[in-house]
Protein backbone atom coordinates (compact mmCIF):
# COMPACT_ATOMS: atom_id res chain seq x y z
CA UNK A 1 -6.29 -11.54 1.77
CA UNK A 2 -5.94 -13.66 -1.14
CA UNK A 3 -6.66 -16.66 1.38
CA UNK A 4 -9.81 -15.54 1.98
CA UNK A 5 -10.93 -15.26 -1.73
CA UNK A 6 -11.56 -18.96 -1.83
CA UNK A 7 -14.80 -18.00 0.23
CA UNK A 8 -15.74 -15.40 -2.77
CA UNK A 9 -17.65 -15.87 -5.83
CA UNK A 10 -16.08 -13.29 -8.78
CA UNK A 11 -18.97 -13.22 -11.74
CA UNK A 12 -18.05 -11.95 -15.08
CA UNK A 13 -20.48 -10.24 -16.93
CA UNK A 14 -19.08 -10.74 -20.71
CA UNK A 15 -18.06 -14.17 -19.67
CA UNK A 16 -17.99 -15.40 -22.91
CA UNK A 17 -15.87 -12.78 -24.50
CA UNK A 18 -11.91 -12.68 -24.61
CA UNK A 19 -10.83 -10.79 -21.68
CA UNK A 20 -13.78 -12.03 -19.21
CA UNK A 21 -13.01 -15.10 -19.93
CA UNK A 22 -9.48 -15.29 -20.29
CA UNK A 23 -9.76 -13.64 -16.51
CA UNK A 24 -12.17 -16.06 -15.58
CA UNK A 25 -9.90 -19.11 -16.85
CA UNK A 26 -7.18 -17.75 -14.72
CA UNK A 27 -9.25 -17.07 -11.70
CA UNK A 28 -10.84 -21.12 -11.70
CA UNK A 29 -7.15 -21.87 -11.99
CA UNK A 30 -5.63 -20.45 -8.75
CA UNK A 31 -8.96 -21.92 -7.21
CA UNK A 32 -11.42 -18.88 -7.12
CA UNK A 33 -14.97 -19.54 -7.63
CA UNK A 34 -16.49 -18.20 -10.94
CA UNK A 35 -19.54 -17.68 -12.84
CA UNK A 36 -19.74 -16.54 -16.48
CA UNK A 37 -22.68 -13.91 -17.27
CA UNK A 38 -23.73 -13.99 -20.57
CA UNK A 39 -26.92 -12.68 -22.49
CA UNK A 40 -27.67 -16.40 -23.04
CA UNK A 41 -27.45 -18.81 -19.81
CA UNK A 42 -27.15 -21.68 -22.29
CA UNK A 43 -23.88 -19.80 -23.91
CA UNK A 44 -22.78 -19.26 -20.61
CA UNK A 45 -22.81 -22.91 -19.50
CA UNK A 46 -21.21 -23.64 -22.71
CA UNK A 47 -18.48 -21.56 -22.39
CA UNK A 48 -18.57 -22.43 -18.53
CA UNK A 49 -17.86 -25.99 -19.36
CA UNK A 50 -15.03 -25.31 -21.54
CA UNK A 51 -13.18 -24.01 -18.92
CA UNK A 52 -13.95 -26.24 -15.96
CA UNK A 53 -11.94 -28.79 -18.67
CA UNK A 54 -9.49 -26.07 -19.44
CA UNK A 55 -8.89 -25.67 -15.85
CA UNK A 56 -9.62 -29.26 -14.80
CA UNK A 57 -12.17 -27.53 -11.81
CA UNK A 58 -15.21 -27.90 -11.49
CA UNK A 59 -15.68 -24.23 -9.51
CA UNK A 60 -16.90 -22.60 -12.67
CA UNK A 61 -20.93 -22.19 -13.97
CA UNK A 62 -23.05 -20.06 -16.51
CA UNK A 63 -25.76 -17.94 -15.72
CA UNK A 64 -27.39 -15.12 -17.38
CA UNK A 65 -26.28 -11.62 -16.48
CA UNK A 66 -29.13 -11.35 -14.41
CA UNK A 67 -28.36 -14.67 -11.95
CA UNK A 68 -24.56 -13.77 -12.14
CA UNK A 69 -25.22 -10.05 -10.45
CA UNK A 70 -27.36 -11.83 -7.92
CA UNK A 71 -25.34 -14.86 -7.32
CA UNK A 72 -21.56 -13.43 -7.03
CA UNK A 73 -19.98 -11.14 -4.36
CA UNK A 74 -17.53 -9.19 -7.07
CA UNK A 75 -18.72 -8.26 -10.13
CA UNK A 76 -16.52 -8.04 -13.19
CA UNK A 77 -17.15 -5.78 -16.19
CA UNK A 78 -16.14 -6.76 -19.38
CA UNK A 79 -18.34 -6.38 -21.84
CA UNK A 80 -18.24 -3.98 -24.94
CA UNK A 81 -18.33 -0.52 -24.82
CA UNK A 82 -21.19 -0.12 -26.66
CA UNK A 83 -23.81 -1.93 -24.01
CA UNK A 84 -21.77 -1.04 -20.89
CA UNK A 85 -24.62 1.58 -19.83
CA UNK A 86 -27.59 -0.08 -20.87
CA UNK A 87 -26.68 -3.23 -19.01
CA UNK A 88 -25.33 -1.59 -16.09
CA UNK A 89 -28.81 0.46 -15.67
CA UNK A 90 -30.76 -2.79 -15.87
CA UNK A 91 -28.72 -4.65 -12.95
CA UNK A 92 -28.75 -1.55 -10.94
CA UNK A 93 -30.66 -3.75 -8.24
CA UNK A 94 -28.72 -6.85 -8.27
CA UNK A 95 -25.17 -4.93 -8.38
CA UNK A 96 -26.13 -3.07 -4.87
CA UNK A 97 -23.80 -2.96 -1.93
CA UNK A 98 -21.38 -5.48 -4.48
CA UNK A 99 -17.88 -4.64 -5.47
CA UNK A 100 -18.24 -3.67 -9.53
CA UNK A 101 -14.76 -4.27 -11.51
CA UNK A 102 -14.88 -2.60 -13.95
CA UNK A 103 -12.45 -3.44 -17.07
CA UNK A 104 -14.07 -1.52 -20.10
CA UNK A 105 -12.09 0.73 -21.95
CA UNK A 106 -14.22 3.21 -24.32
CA UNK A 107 -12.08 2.83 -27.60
CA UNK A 108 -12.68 3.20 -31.17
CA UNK A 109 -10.87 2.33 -34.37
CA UNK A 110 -10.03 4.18 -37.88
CA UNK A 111 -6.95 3.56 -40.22
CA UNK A 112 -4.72 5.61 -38.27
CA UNK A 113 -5.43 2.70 -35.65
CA UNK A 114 -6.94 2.64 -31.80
CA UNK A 115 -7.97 5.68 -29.98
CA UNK A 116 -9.63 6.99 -26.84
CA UNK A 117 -13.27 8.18 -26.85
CA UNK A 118 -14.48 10.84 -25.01
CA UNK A 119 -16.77 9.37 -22.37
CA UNK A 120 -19.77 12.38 -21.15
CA UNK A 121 -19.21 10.85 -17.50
CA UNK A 122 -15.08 11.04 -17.60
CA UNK A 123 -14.60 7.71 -17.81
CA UNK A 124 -16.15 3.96 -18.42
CA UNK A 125 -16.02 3.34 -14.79
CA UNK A 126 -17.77 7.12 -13.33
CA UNK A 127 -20.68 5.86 -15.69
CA UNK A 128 -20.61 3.18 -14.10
CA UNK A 129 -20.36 4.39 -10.97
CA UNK A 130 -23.00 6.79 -11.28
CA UNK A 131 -24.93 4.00 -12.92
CA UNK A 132 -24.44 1.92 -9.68
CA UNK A 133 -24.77 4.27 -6.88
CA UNK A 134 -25.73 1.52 -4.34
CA UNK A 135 -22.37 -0.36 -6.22
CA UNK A 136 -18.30 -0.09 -4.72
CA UNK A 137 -17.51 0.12 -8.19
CA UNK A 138 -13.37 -0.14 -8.74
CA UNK A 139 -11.59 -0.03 -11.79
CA UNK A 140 -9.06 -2.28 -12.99
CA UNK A 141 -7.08 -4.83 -15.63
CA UNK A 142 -7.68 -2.94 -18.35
CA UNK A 143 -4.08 -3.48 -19.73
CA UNK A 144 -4.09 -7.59 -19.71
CA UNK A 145 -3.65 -9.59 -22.66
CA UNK A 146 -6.64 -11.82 -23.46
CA UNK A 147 -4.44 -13.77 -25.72
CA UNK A 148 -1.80 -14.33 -22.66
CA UNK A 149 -4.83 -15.06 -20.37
CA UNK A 150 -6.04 -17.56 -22.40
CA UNK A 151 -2.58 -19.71 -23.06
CA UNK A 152 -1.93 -21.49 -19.47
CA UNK A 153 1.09 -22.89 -20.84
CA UNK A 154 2.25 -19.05 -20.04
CA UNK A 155 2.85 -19.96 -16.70
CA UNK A 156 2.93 -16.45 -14.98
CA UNK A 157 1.34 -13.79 -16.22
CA UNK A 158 4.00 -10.48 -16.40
CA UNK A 159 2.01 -7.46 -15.38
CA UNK A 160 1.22 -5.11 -13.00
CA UNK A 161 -2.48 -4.28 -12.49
CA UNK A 162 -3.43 -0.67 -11.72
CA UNK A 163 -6.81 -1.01 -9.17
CA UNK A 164 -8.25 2.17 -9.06
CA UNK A 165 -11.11 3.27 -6.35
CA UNK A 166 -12.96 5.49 -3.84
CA UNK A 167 -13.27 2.57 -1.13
CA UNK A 168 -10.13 1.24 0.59
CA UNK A 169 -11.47 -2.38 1.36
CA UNK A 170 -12.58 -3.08 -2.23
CA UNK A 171 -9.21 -1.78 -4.06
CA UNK A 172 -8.05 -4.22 -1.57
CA UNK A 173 -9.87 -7.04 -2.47
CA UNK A 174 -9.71 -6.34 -6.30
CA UNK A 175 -5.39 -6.48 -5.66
CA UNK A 176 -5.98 -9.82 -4.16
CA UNK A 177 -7.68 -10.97 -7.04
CA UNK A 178 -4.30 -9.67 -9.30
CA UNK A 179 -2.23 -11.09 -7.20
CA UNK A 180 -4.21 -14.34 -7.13
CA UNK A 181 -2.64 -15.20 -10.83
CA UNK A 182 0.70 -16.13 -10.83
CA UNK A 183 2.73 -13.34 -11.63
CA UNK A 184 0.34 -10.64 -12.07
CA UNK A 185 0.43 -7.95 -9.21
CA UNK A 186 -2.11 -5.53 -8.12
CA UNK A 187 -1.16 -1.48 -7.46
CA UNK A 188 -3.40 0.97 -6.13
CA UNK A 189 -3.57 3.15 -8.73
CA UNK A 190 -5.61 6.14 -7.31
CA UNK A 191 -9.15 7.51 -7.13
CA UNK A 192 -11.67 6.24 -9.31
CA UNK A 193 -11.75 10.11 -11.04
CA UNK A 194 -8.65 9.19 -12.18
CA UNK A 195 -10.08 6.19 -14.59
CA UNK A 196 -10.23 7.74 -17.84
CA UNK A 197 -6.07 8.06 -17.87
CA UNK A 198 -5.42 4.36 -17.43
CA UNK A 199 -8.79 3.41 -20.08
CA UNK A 200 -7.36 5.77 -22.45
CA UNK A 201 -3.89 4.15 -22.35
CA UNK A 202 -5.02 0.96 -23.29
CA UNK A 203 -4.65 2.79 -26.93
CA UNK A 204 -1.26 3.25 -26.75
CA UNK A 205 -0.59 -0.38 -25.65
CA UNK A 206 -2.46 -1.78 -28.50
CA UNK A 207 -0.14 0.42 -31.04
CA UNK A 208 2.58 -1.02 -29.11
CA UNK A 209 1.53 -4.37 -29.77
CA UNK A 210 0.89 -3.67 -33.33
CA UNK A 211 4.26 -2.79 -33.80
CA UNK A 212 6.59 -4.87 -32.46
CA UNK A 213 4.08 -8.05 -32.56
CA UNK A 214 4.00 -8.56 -28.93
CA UNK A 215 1.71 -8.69 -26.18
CA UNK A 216 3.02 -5.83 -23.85
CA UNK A 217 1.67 -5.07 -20.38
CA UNK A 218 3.16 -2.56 -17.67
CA UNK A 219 4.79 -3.03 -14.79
CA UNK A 220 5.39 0.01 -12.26
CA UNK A 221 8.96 0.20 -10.64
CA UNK A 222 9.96 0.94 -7.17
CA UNK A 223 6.77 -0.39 -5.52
């Protein structure tokens, strides 16, 4: 599986943010074909560029979001919370019959520190599924470190990736791409009802963090 991702194009709409494009970095790396979505194509190059030295590839360009929907086979999510439905709605077209990743995890913040919101749909990726009906929309790496993603002298990345889904073939394909960068691993995680658990438990890793000034990720035993 992961032998045949060197045939796919991943796009990464929030390209230009921390976690898009710490997963985009990584992806380029291990030889994946990527384009960065952004709002502005000429941001997107920008950032595109950055990493094609970061990487030393060339496999990485910028589009808008519109070109990246229409120009990549999977689709990852990661922009914020607060424009996940508009955009999704507006790409409805270009997202059809593609596999949508989708990373988003509906937080918010007070001085007691991060907690879950309460999403009308269940979860960021049912609204996105019901945004994307034509879409095999998955959910997944919601729990990786941008800050880890971004450092390649951090060799392997230590985590376990929970891919959550209705469709069999596209949890599949969204492991490979976990198990694509070195020392990350992707585990079927359940149905894609099941979302608003593993969004909502992003929280508890960020208090973790907090505390003991780490980057923490999870890793599920036994498997």
């Amino acid at each position: 599986m992961v032998a045949e991702l060197g045939q796919v194009k991943v796009g990464v709409l929030g390209g230009t943010g921390p976690q898009g494009r710490g997963l985009a970095l990584r992806w380029a790396k291990a030889g994946i074909s990527v384009i960065l979505g952004s709002r502005s194509a000429d941001r997107a190059e920008e950032a595109a560029g950055e990493l094609r030295a970061l990487a030393g590839v060339e496999h990485v360009s910028g589009l808008d979001n519109k070109a990246t929907a229409t120009e990549a086979d999977v689709v990852l999510v990661a922009v914020p919370w607060e424009g996940h439905a508009d955009l999704l709605q507006s790409l409805k077209q270009e997202l059809a019959n593609k596999i949508v990743i989708d990373c988003v995890n509906p937080l918010g913040f007070d001085k007691q520190g991060p907690f879950a919101l309460s999403v009308a749909e269940g979860s960021a990726a049912q609204q996105a599924e019901q945004a994307l009906p034509d879409s095999r929309v998955t959910a997944a790496f919601h729990h990786v470190s941008a800050v880890v993603l971004a450092d390649l002298s951090i060799a392997e990345v230590d985590i376990d990736v929970l891919v959550l889904g209705d469709d069999r073939e596209a949890t599949d394909i969204v492991r490979a791409l976990a198990d694509a960068i070195p020392g990350m691993r992707g585990i079927y995680g359940g149905r894609l009802r099941n979302a608003h658990q593993v969004e909502a438990l992003t929280a508890n890793l960020i208090a973790v963090n907090r505390r003991y000034k780490a980057h923490a990720g999870l890793r599920i035993t036994d498997v």
